[in-house]
Protein backbone atom coordinates (compact mmCIF):
# COMPACT_ATOMS: atom_id res chain seq x y z
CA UNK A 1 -133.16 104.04 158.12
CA UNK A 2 -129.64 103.48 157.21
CA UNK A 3 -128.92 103.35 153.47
CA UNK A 4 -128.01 100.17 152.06
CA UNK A 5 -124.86 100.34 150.30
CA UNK A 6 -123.86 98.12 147.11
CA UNK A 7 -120.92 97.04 144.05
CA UNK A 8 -119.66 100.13 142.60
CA UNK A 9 -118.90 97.77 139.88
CA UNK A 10 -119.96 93.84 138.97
CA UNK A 11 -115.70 93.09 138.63
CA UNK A 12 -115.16 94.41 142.63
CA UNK A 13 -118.49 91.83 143.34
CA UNK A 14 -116.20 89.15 141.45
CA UNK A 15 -112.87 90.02 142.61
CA UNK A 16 -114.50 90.45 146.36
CA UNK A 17 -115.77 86.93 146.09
CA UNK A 18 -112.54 85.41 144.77
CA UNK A 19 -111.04 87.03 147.59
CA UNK A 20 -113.77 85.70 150.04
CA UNK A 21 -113.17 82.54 148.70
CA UNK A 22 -108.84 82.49 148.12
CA UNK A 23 -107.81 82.72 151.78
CA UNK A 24 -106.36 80.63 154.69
CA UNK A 25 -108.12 77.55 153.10
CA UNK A 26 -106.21 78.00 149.95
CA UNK A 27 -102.89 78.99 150.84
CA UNK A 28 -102.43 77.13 154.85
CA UNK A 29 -105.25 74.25 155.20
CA UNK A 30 -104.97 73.22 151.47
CA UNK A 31 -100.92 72.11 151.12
CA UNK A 32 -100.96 70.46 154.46
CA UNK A 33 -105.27 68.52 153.82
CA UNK A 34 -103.51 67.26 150.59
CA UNK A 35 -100.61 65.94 152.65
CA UNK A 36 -102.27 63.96 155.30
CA UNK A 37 -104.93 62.44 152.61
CA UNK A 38 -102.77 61.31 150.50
CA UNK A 39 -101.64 63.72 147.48
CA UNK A 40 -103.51 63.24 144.31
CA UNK A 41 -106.31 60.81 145.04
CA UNK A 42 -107.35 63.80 147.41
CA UNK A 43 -107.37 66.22 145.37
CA UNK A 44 -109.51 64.51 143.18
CA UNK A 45 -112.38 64.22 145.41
CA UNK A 46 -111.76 67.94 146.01
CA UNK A 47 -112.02 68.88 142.43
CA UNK A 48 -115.51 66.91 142.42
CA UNK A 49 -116.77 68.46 145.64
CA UNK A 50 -115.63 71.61 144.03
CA UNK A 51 -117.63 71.93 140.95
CA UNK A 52 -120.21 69.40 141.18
CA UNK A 53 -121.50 70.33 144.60
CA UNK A 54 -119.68 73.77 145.20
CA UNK A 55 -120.65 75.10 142.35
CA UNK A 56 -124.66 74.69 142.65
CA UNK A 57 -124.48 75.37 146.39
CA UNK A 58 -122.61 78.72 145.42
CA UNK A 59 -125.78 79.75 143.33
CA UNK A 60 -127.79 78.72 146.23
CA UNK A 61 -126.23 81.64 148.55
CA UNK A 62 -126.61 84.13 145.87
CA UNK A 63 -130.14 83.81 145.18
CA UNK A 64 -131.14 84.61 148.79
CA UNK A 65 -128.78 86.95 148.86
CA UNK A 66 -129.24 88.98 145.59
CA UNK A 67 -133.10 88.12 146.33
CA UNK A 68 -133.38 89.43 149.57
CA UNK A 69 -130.71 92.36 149.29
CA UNK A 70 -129.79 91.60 153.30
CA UNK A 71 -127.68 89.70 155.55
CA UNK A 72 -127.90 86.04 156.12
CA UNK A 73 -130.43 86.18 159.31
CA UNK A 74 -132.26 89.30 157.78
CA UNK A 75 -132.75 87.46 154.19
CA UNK A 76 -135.55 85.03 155.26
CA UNK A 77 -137.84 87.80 156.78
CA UNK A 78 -137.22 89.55 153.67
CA UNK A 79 -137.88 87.16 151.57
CA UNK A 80 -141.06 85.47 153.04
CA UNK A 81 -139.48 82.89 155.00
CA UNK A 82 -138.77 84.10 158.42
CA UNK A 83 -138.96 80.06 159.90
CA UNK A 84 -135.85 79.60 158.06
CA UNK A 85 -133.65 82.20 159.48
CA UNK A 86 -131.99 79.74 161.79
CA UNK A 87 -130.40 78.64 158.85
CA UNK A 88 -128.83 81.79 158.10
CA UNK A 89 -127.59 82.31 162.24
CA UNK A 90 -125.82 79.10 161.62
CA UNK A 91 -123.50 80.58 159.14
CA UNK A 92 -122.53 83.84 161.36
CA UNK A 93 -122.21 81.81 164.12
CA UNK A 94 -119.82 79.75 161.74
CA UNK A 95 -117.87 82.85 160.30
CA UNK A 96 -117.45 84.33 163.81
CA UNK A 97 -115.88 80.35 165.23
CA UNK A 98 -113.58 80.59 162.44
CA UNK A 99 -112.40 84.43 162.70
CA UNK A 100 -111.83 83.16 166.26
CA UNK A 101 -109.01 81.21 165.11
CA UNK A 102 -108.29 82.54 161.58
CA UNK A 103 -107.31 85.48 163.10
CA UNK A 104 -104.63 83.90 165.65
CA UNK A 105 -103.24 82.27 161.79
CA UNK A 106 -103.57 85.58 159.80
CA UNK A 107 -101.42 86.86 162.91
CA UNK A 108 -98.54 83.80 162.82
CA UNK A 109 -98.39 84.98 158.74
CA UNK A 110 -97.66 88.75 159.53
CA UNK A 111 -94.56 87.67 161.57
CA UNK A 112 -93.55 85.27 159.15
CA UNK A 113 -93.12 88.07 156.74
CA UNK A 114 -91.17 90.16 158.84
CA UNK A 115 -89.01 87.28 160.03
CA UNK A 116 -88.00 85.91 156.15
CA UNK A 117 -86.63 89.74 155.97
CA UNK A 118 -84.50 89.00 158.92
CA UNK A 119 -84.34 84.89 158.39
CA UNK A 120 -85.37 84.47 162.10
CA UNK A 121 -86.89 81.39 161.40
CA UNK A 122 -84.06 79.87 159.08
CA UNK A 123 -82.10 77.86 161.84
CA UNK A 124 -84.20 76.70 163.72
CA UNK A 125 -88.16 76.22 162.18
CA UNK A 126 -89.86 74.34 164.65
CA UNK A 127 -88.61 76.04 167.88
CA UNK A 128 -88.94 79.60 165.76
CA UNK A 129 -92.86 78.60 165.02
CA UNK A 130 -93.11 77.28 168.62
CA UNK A 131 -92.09 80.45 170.46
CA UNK A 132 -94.15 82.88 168.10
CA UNK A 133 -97.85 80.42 167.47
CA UNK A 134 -98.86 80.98 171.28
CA UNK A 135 -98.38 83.33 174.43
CA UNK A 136 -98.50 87.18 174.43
CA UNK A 137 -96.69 87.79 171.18
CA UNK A 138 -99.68 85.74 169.41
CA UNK A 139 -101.74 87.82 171.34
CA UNK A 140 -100.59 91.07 170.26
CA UNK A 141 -100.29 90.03 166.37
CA UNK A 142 -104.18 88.49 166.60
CA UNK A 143 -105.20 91.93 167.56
CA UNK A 144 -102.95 93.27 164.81
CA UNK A 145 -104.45 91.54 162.43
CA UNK A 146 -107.97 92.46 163.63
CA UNK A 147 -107.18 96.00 163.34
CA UNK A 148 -106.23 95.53 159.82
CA UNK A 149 -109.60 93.43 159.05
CA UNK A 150 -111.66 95.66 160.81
CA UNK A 151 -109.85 98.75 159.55
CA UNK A 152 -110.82 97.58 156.07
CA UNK A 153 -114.38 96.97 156.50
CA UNK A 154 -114.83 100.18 158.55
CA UNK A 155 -114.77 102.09 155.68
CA UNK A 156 -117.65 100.51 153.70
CA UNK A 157 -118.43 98.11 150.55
CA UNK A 158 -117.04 100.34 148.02
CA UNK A 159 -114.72 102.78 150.13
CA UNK A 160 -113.47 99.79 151.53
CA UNK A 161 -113.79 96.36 150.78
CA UNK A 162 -113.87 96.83 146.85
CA UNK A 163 -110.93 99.30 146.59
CA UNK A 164 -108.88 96.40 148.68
CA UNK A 165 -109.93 93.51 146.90
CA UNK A 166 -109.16 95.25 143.47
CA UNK A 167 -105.74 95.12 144.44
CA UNK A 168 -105.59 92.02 146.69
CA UNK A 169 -106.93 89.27 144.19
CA UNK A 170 -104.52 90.56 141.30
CA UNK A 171 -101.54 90.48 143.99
CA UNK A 172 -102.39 87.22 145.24
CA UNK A 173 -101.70 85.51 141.42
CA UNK A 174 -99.46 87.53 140.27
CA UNK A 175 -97.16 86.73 143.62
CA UNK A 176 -98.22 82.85 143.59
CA UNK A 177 -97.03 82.76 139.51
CA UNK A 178 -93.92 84.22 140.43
CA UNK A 179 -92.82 81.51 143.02
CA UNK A 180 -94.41 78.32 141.28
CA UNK A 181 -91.98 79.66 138.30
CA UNK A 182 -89.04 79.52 140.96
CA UNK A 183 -90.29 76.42 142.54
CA UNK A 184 -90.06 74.54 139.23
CA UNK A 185 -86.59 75.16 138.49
CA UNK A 186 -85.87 73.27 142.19
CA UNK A 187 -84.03 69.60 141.82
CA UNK A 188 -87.20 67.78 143.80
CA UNK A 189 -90.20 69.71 141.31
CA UNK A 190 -90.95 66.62 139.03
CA UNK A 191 -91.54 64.38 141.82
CA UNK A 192 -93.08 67.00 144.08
CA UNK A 193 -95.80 67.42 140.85
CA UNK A 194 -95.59 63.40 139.95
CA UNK A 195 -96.58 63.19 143.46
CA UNK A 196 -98.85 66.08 143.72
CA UNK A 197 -100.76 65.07 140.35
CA UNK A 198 -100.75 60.98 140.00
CA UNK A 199 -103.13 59.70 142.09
CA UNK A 200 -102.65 56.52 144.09
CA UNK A 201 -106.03 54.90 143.64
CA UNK A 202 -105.53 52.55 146.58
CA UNK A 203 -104.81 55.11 149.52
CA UNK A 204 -108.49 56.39 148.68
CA UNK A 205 -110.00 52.80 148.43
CA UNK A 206 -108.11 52.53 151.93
CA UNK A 207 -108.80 55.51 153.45
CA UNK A 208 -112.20 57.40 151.68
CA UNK A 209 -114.04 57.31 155.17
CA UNK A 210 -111.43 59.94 155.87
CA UNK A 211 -110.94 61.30 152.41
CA UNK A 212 -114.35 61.84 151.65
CA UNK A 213 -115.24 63.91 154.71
CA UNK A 214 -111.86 66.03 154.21
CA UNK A 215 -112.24 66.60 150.59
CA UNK A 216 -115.98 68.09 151.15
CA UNK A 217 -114.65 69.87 154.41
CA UNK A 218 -112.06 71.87 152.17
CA UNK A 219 -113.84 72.48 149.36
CA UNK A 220 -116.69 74.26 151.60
CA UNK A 221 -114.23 75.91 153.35
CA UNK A 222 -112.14 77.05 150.22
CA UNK A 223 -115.54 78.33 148.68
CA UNK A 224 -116.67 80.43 151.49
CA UNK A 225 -119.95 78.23 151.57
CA UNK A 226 -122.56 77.61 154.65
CA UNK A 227 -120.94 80.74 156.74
CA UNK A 228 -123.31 83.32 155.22
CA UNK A 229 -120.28 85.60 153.61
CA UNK A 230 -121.49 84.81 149.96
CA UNK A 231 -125.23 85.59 150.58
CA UNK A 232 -124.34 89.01 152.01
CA UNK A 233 -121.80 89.67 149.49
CA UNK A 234 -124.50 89.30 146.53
CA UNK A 235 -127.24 91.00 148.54
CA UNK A 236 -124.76 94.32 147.05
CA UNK A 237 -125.11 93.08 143.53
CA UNK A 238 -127.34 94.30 140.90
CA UNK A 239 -130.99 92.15 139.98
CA UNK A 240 -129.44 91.79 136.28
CA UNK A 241 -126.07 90.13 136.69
CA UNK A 242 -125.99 86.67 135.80
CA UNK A 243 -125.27 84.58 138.72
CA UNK A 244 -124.12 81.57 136.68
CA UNK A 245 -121.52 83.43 134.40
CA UNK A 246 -120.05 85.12 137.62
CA UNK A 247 -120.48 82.00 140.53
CA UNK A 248 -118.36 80.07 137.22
CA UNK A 249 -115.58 82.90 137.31
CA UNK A 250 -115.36 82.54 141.04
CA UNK A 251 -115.22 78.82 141.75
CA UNK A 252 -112.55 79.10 138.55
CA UNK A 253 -110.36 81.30 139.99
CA UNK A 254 -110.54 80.18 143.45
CA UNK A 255 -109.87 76.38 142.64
CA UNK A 256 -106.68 77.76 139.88
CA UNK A 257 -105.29 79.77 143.09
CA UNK A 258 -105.91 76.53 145.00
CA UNK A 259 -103.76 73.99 142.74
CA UNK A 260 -101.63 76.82 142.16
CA UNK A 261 -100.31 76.52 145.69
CA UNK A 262 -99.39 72.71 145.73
CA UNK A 263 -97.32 74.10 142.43
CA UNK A 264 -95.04 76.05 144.90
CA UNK A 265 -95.22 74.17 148.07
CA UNK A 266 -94.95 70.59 146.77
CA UNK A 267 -91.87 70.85 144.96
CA UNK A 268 -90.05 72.90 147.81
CA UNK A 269 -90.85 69.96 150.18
CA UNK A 270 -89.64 67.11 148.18
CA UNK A 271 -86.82 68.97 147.47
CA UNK A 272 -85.98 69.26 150.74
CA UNK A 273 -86.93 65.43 151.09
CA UNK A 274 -89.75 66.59 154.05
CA UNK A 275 -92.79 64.72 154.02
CA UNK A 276 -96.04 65.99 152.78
CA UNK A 277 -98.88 66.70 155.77
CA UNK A 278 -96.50 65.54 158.36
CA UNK A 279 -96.31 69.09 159.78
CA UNK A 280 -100.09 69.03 160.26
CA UNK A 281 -101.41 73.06 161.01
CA UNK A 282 -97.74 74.22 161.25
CA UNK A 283 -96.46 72.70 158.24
CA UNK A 284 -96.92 75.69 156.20
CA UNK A 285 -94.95 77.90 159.19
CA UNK A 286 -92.54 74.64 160.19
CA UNK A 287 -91.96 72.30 157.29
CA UNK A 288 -92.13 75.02 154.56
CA UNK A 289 -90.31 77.47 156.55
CA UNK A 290 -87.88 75.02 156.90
CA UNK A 291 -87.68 74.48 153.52
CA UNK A 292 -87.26 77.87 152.50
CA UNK A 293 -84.63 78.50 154.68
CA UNK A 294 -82.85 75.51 152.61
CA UNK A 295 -83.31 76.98 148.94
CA UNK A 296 -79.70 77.27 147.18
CA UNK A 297 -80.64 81.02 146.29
CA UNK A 298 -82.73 83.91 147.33
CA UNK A 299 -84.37 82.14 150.59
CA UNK A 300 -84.81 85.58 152.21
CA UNK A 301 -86.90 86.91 148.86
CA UNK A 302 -88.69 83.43 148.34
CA UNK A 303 -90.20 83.71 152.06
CA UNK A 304 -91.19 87.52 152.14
CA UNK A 305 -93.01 86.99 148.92
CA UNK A 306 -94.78 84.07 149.83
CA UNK A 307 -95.64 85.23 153.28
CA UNK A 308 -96.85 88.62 151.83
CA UNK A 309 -99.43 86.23 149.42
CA UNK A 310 -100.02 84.25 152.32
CA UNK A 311 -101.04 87.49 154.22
CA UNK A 312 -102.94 88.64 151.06
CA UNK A 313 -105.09 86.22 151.11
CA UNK A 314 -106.10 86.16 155.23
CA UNK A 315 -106.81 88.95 154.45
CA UNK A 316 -109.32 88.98 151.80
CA UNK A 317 -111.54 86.08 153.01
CA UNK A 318 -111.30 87.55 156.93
CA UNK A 319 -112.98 91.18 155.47
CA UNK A 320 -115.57 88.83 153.84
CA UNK A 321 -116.59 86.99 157.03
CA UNK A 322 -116.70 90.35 159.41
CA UNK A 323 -118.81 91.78 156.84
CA UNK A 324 -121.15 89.30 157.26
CA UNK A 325 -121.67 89.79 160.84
CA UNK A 326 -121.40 93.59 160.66
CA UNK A 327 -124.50 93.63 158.05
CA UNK A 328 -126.61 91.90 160.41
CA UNK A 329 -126.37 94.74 163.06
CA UNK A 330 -126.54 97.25 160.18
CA UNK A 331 -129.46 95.84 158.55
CA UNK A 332 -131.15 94.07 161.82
CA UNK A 333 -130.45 97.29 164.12
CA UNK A 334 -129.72 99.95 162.11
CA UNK A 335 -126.55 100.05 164.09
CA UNK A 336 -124.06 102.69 162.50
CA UNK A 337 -121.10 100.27 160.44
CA UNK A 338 -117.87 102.17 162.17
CA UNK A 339 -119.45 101.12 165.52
CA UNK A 340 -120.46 98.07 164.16
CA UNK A 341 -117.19 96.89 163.41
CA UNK A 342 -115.10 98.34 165.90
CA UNK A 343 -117.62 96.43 168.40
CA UNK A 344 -117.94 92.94 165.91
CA UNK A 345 -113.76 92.94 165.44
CA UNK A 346 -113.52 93.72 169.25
CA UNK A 347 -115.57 90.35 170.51
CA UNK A 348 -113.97 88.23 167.75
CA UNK A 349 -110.46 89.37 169.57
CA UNK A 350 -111.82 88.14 172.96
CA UNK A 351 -112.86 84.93 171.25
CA UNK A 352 -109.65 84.07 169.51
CA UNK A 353 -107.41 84.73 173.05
CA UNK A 354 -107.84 81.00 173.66
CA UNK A 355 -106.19 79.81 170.65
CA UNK A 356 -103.53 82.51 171.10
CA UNK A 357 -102.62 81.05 173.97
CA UNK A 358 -103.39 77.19 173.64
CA UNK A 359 -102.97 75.82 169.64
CA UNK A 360 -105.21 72.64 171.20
CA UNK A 361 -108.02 75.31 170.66
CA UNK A 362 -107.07 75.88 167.39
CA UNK A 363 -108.24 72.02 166.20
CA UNK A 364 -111.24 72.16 168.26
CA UNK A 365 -112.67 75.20 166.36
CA UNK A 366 -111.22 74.20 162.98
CA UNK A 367 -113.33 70.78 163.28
CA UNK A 368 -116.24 72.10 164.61
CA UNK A 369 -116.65 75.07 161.56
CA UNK A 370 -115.30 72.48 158.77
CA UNK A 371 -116.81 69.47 159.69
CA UNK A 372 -120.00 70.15 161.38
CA UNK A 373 -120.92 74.25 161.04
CA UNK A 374 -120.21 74.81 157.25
CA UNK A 375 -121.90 71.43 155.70
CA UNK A 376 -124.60 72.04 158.46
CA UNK A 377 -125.62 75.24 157.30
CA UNK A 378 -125.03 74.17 153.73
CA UNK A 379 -127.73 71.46 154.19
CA UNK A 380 -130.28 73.49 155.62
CA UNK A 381 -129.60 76.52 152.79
CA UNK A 382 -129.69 73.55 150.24
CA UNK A 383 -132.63 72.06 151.28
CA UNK A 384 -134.50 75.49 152.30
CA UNK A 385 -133.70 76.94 148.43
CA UNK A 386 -134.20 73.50 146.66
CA UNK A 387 -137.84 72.54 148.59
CA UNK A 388 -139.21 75.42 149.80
CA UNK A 389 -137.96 78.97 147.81
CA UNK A 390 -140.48 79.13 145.20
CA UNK A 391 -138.51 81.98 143.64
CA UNK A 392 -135.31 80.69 143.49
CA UNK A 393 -135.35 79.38 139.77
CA UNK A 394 -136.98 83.04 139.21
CA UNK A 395 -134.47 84.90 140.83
CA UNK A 396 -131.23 82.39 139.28
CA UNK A 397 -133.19 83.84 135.58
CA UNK A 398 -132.73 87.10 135.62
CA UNK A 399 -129.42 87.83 133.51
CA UNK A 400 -129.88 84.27 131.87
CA UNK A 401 -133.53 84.32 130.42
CA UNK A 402 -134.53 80.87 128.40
CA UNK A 403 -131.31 79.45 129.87
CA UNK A 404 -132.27 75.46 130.53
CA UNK A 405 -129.31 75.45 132.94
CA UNK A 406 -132.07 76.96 135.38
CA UNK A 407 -134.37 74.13 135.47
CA UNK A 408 -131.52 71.53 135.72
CA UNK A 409 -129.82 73.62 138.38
CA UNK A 410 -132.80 73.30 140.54
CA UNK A 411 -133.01 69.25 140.51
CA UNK A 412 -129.34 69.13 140.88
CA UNK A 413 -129.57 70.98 144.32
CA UNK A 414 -133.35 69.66 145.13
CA UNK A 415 -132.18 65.70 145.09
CA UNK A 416 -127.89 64.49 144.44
CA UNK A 417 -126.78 67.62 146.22
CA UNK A 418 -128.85 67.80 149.45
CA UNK A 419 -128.26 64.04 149.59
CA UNK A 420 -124.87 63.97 149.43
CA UNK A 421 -123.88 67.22 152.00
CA UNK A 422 -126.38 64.97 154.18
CA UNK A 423 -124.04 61.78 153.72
CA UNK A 424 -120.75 64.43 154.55
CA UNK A 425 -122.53 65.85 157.53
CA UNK A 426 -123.09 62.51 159.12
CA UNK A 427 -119.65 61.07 158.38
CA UNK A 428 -118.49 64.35 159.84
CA UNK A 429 -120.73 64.02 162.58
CA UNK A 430 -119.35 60.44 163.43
CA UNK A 431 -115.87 61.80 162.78
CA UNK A 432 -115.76 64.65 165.58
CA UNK A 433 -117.73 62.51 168.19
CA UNK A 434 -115.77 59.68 167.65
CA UNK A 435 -112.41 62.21 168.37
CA UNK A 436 -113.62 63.97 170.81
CA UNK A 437 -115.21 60.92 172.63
CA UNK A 438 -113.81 57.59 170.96
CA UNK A 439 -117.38 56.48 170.08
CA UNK A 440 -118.42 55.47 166.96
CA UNK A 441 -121.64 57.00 166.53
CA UNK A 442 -123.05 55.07 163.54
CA UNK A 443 -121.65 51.58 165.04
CA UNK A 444 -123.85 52.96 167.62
CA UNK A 445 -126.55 53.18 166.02
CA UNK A 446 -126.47 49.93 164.02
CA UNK A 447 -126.08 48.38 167.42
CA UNK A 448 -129.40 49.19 168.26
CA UNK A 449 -130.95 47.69 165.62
């Protein structure tokens, strides 16, 4: 039987988490969600979603994981509950939809780097973005990038993973501090924050059908949640750590990295007098580049440095989300990890060609995983842990004895939390049909009746 590896440390379990957790979502989906919902009053409703739903659900993951000590599927036979591994399948089917296209992204980022060297990019953005974000050349960075994932978690938890993480994470906010000090000294940075931070209560009383849905999209997205990455990533921590103290210092960090962004992209754009979210997915690569190329001083430095974070941080929540699938064949099959992840990094290649070569593919696979996949499996971990895990409060204990947090925890997830991912998931639900087909589902329904 193949030896289970684990933490060489409870910091590289942290600082793998944040990393897990500070990626695409943070630094590409986050700047351009807050721009097409509306600024402030959606980042609001993120906040919430963050710690008063993301928060508990994060404690969720790592009591099967920490009390199972095996991958997502692999936990519920472990743990008694072998019915329920469905719900873990859902989350490495969701990791492995969104590698599909994360990859492709991570890829775009790695030439972006290269090019603010150079200044490719500076005269012309939107054709620049457009000859490099599909064809062969976004072929050949995709697998790049998946030789750089997979390289990573070849080499193991500790020989790997942890030794990159450890200097990832720091890089990541160290880099990030640097530019939002830059951006503030721009002419446009008090009314890119006014803008960023003042919330206009009447775009969400206009538009919360689509804020709502967003908001809880990101925030599981941001967090890692529902794709299985944070239930294999505490099945390698030790019984006595105290999963509160540590899911706080992740969520923390994550959601500072998170705000930290719109610090440095938000006053960039308004001083360039751009508009927020209209770039959609390429306004980090087209409206931002643009931007950058604009910036009185030091445009060449600005964009390598914010690229290279960028690239950080794809990378750090990708090695999270192979992991997870490589454990299952490790742990399910005893399959050795090199093979595993030259063979796991070599189908998620062949699965991301499409959206290499046609962007279209990149939306469909970003809504399914963020508006139907992650809450999905969220709801079913939720309600598995909160209903039917006898030995969750037991297992949340252990490193917090006669803590009443426990207790509270448990009705928190057992009744406001399962309702309200169940509210998301059908809004989402409605959403994507109604997209992909133009039918309103729920006016549908109420039809009926």
């Amino acid at each position: 039987m193949i030896k289970r590896e684990s933490w060489a440390t409870r910091l590289g379990f942290i600082l793998a988490a944040v990393g897990s957790a500070v990626g695409l979502g943070n630094v590409w989906r986050f700047p351009f969600q807050v721009g097409q919902e509306g600024g402030a009053a959606f980042l609001l409703i993120y906040l919430f979603f963050v710690f008063l739903i993301g928060f508990p659900a994060m404690l969720v993951e790592f009591v099967i994981g920490r009390g199972s000590k095996r991958n997502p599927i692999g936990a519920f036979k472990k743990i008694g509950y072998e019915k329920w591994k469905f719900a873990g399948a859902i989350g490495v089917f969701t990791g492995f939809v969104i590698m599909a296209f994360y990859s492709v992204v991570g890829g775009w980022v790695f030439r972006y780097a290269g090019a603010s060297i150079t200044g490719a990019y500076f005269a012309e953005p939107a054709v620049y973005f457009s000859s490099i974000s599909t064809g062969y050349g976004a072929l050949l960075f995709h697998a790049v990038f998946m030789l750089f994932v997979g390289g990573i978690v070849y080499f193991g938890v500790r020989r790997g993973i942890e030794l990159a993480v450890k200097f990832m994470v720091p890089s990541i906010v160290a880099l990030l501090a640097l530019l939002g000090i830059y951006a503030s000294t721009l002419p446009g940075a008090f009314e890119g924050y006014a803008w960023y931070l003042s919330p206009d209560f009447s775009v969400l009383a206009q538009n919360w059908t689509s804020i709502l849905p967003a908001a809880a999209g990101q925030a599981f997205f941001t967090l890692s949640l529902g794709m299985g990455a944070l239930i294999t990533y505490s099945s390698y921590m030790n019984k006595d750590d105290n999963l509160a103290v540590d899911g706080a210092s992740i969520v923390g960090a994550d959601t500072f990295i998170a705000v930290l962004v719109g610090f440095v992209v938000f006053p960039i754009i308004f001083t360039m007098g751009a508009v927020p979210g209209e770039g959609g997915p390429g306004e980090l690569f087209v409206g931002l580049g643009g931007a950058i190329a604009e910036l009185p001083f030091g445009a060449n430095a600005f964009g390598l440095l914010f690229f290279l974070a960028v690239f950080i941080a794809a990378v750090s929540s990708s090695i999270s989300i192979l992991e997870t699938i490589v454990s299952w064949l490790i742990d399910n099959f005893e399959i050795d990890r090199k093979v595993a992840s030259v063979g796991i990094s070599s189908l998620i290649f062949l699965a991301g060609i499409p959206v290499a070569l046609d962007m279209n593919w990149l939306t469909i696979f970003d809504d399914l995983a963020a508006l139907i996949l992650l809450p999905l499996g969220m709801f079913f971990l939720v309600l598995f842990v909160g209903w039917f895990y006898k030995e969750a409060t037991e297992e949340l204990s252990k490193g917090m004895e006669g803590s009443r947090i426990v207790k509270i925890w448990l009705w928190h997830v057992r009744i406001p939390i399962l309702i309200i991912i169940g509210m998301v998931l059908v809004i989402n639900f409605n959403s994507y049909i109604a997209e992909y087909t133009g039918i309103d589902f729920i006016e549908y329904v109420l039809s009926i009746f």
